[in-house]
C-alpha atoms as a PDB file:
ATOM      1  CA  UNK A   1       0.000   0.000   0.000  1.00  0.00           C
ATOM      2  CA  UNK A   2       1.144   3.638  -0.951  1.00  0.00           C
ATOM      3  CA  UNK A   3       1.083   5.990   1.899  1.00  0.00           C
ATOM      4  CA  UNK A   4       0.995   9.657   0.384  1.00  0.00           C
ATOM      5  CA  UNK A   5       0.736  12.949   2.541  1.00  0.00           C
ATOM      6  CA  UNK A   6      -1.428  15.613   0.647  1.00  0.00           C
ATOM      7  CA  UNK A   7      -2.392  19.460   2.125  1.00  0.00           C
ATOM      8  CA  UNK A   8      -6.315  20.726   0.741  1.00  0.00           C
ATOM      9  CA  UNK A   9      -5.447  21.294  -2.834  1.00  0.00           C
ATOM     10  CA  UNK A  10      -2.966  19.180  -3.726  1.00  0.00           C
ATOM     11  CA  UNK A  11      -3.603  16.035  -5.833  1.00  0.00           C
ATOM     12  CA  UNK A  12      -2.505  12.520  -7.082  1.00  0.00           C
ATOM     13  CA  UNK A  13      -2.894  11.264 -10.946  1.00  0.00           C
ATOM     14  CA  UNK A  14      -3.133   7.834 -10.843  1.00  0.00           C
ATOM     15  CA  UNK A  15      -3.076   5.851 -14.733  1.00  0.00           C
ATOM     16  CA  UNK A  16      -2.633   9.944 -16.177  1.00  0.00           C
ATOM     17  CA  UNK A  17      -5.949   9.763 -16.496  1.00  0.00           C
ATOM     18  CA  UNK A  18      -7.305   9.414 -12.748  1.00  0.00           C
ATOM     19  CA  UNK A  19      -7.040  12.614 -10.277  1.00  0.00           C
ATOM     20  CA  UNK A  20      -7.857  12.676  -6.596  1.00  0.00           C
ATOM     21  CA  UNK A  21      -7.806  15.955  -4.760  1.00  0.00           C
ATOM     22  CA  UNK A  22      -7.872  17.048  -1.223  1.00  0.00           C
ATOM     23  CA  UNK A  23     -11.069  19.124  -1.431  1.00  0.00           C
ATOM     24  CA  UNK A  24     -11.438  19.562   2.938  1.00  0.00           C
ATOM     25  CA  UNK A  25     -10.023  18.045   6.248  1.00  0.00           C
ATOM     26  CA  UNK A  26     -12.196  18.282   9.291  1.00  0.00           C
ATOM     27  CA  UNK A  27     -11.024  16.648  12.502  1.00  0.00           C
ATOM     28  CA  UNK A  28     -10.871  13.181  11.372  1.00  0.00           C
ATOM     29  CA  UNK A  29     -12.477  13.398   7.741  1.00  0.00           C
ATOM     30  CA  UNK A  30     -10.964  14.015   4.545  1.00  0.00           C
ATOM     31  CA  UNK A  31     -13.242  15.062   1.810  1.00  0.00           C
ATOM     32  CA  UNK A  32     -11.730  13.686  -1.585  1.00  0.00           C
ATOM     33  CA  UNK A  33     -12.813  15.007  -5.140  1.00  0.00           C
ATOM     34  CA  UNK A  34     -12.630  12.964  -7.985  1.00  0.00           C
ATOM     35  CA  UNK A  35     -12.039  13.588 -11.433  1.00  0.00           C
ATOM     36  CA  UNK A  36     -11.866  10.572 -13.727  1.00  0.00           C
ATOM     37  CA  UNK A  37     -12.678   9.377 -17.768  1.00  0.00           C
ATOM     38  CA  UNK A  38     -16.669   8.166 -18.149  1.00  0.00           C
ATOM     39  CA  UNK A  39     -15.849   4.645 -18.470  1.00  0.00           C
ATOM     40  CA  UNK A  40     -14.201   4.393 -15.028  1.00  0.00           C
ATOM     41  CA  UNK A  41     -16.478   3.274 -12.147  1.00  0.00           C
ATOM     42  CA  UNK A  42     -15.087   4.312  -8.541  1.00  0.00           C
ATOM     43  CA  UNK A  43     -17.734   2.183  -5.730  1.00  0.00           C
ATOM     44  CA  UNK A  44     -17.032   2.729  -1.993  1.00  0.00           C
ATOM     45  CA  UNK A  45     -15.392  -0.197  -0.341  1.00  0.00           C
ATOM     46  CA  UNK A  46     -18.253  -1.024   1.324  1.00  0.00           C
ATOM     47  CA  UNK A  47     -20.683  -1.134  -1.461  1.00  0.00           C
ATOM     48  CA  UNK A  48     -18.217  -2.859  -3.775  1.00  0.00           C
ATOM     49  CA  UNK A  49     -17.576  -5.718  -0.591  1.00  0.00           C
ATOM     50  CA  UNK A  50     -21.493  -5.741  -1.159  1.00  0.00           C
ATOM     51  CA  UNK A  51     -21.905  -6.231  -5.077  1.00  0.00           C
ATOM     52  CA  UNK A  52     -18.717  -8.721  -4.900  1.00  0.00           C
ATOM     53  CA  UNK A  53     -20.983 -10.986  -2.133  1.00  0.00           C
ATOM     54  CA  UNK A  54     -23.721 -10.829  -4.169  1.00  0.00           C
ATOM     55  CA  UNK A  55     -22.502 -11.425  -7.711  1.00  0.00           C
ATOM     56  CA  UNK A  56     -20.406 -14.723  -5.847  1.00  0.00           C
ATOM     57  CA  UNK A  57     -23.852 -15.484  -4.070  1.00  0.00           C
ATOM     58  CA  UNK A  58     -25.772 -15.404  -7.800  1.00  0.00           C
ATOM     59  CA  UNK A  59     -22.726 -17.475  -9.545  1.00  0.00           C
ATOM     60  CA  UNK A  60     -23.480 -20.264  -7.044  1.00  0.00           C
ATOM     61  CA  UNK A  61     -26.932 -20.072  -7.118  1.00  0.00           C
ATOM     62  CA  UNK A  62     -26.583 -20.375 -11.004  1.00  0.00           C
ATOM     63  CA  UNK A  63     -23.962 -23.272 -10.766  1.00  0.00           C
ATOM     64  CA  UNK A  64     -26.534 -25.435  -8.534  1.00  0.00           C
ATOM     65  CA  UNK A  65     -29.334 -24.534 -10.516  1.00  0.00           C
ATOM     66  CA  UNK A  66     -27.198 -26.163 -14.033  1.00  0.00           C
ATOM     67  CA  UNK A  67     -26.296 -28.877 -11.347  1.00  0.00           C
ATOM     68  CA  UNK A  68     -29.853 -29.656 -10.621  1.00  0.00           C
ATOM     69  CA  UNK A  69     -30.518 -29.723 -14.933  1.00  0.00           C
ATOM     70  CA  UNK A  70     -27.621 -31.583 -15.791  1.00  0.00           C
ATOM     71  CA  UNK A  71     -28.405 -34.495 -13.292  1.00  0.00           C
ATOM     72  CA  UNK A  72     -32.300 -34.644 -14.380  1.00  0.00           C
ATOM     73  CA  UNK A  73     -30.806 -34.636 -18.187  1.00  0.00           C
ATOM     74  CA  UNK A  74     -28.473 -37.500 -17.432  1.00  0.00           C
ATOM     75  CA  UNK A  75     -31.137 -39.576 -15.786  1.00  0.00           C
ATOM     76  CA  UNK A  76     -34.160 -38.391 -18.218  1.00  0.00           C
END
């Protein structure tokens, strides 16, 4: 993991196409401002940790439901 140290204003470029700026500090938050091509999608942890659970959760679901076919097919 990079550690950087960044005053309100000052920025990163990450891939020369990816900018993150220090827009505010206050106490212990950091407000960061983003400014990054259309086809890029930026998710907070959290709600990619979510979508990552889920899609896994779906895959299986999917891969029992083929199960369940593929054994009726075999014995049909």
């Amino acid at each position: 993991m990079l550690y950087l140290t960044r005053k309100v204003g000052e920025s990163v470029v990450v891939n020369d196409n990816i900018e993150i700026t220090v827009v505010e500090v206050r106490g212990r938050t950091i407000k960061l401002g983003f400014t990054f091509p259309p086809n890029v999608t930026v998710l907070r942890r959290e709600l990619y940790d979510k979508i990552q659970a889920e899609n896994r959760a779906a895959a299986a679901t999917d891969a029992g439901i083929l199960a369940g076919r593929n054994s009726r097919n075999d014995n049909g």
